[in-house]
N, C-alpha and C. Protein backbone atom coordinates (compact mmCIF):
# COMPACT_ATOMS: atom_id res chain seq x y z
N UNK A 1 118.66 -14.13 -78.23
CA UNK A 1 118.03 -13.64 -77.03
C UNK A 1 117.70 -14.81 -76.13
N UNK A 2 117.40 -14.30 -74.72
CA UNK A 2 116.96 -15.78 -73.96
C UNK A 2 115.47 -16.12 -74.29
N UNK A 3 115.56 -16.96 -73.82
CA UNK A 3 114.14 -17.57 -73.77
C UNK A 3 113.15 -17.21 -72.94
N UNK A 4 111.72 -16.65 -73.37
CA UNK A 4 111.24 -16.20 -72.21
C UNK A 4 110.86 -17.54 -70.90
N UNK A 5 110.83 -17.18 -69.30
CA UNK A 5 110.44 -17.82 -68.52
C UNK A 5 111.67 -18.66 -68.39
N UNK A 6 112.78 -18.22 -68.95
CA UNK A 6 114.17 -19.60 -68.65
C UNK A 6 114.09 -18.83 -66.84
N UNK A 7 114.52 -20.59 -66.39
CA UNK A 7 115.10 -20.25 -65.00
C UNK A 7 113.50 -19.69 -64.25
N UNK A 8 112.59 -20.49 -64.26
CA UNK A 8 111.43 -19.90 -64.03
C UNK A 8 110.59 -21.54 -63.60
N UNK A 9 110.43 -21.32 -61.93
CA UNK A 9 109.03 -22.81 -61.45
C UNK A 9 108.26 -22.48 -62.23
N UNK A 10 107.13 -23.36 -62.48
CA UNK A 10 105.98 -23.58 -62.90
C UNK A 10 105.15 -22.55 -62.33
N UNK A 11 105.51 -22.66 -60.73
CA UNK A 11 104.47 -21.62 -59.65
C UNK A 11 104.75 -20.32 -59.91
N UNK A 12 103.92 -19.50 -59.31
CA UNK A 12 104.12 -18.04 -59.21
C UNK A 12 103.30 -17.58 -60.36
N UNK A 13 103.21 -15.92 -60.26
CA UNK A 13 102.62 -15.13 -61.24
C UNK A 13 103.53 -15.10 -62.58
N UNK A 14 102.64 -14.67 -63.37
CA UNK A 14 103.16 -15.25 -64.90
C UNK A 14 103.49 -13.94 -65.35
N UNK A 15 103.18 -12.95 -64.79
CA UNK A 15 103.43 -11.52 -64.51
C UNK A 15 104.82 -11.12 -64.06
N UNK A 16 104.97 -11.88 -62.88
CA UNK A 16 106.15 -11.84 -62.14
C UNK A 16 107.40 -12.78 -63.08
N UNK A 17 107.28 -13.50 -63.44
CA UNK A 17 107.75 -14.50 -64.79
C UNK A 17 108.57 -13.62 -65.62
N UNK A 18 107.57 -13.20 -66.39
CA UNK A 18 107.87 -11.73 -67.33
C UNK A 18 108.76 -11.00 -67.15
N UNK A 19 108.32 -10.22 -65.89
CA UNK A 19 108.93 -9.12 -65.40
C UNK A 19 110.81 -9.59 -65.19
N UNK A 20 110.56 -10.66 -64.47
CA UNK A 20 112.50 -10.62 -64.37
C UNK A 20 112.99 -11.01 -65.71
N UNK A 21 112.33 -11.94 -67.02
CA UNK A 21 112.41 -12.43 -68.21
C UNK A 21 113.19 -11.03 -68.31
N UNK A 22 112.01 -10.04 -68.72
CA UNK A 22 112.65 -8.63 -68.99
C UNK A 22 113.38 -8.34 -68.52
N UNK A 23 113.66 -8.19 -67.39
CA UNK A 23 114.88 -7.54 -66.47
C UNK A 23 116.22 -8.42 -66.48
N UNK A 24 116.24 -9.72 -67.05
CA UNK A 24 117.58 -10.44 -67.64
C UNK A 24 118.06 -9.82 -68.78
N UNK A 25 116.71 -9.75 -69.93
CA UNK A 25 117.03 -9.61 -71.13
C UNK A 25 117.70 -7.81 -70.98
N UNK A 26 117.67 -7.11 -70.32
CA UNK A 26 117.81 -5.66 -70.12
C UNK A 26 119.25 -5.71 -69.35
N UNK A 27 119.51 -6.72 -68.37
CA UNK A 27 120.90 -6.74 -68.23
C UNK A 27 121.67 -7.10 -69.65
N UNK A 28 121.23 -7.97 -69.99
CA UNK A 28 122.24 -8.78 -70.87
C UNK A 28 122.36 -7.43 -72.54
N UNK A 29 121.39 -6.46 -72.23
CA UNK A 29 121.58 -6.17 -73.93
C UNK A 29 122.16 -4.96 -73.33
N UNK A 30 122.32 -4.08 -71.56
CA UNK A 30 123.74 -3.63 -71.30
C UNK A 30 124.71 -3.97 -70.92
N UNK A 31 124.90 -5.01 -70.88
CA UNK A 31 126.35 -5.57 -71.01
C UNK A 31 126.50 -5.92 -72.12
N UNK A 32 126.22 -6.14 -73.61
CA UNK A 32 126.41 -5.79 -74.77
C UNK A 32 126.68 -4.18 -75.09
N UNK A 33 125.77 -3.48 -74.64
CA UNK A 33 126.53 -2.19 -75.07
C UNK A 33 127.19 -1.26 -74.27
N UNK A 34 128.00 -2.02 -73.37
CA UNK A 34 129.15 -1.54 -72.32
C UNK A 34 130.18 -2.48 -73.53
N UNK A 35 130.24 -3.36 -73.95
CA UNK A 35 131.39 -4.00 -74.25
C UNK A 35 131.05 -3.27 -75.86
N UNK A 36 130.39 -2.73 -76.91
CA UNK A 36 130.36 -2.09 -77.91
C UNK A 36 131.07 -0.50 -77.43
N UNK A 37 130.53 -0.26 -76.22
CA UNK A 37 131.49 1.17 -76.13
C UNK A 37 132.83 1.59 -75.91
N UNK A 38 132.83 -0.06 -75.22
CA UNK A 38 135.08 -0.39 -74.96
C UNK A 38 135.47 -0.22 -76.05
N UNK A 39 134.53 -1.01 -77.18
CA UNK A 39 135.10 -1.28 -79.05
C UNK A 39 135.42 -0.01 -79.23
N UNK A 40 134.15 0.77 -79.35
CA UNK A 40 134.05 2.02 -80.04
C UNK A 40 135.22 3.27 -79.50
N UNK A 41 135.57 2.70 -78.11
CA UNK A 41 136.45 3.99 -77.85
C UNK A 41 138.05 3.67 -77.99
N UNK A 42 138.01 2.83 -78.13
CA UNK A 42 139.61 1.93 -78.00
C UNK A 42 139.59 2.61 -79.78
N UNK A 43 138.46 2.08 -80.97
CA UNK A 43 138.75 2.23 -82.36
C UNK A 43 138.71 3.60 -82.60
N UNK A 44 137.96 5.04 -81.65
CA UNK A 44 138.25 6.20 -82.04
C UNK A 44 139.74 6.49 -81.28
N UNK A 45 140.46 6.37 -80.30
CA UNK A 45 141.73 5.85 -79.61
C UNK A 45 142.77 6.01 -80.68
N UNK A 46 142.56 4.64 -81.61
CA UNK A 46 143.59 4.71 -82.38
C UNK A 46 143.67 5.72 -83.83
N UNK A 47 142.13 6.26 -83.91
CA UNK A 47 142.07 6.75 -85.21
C UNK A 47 142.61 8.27 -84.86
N UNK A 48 142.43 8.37 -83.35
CA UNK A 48 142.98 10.11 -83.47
C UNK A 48 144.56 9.59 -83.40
N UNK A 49 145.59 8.56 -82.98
CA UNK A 49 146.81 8.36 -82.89
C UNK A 49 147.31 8.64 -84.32
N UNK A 50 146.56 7.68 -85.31
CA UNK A 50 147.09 7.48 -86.48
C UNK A 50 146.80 8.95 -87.17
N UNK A 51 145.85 9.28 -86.71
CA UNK A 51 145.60 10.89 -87.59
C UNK A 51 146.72 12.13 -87.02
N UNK A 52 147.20 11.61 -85.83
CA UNK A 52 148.01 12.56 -85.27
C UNK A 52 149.48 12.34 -86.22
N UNK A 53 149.83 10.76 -86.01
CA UNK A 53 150.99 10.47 -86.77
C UNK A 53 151.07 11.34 -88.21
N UNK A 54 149.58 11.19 -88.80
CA UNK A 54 149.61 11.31 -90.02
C UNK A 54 150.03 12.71 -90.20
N UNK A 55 149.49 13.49 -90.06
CA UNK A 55 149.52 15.41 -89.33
C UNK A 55 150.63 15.49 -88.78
N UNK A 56 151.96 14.41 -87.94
CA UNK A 56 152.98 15.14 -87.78
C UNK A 56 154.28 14.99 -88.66
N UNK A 57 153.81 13.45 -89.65
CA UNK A 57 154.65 12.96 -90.58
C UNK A 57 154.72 13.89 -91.52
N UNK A 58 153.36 14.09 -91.90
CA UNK A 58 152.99 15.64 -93.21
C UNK A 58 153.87 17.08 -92.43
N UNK A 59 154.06 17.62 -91.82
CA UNK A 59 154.47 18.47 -91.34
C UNK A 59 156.30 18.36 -91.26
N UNK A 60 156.64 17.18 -91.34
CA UNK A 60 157.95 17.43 -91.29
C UNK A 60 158.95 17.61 -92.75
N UNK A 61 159.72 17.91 -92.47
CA UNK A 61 160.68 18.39 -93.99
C UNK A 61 160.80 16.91 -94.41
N UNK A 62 160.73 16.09 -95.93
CA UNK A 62 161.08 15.11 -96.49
C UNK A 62 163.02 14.97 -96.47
N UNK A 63 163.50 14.02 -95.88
CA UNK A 63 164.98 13.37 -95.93
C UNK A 63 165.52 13.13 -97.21
């Protein structure tokens, strides 16, 4: 995680500090789970392909 107060003068409210602290850390943990949902849909993607293969390989007469 970042550090709280990174990227932060000395001056100003310590309140105000915080507040964007949070509001980095809240970007950064959705753009972690925008790039977990690319994973997740690309890996259900291939599992219905391969389940389809599988379901049309089973279905055909053996050579």
């Amino acid at each position: 995680m970042l550090p709280p107060f990174a990227c932060c003068g000395t001056g100003g409210d310590v309140r105000d500090a915080w507040r964007h602290h949070q509001e980095r850390k809240l970007r950064m943990l959705r753009y972690w789970r925008d790039g977990l949902e690319r994973q997740l849909a690309a890996a259900e993607a291939a599992i219905n392909t391969l389940e389809g293969q599988i379901e049309r390989d089973s279905s055909q007469p053996s050579s």
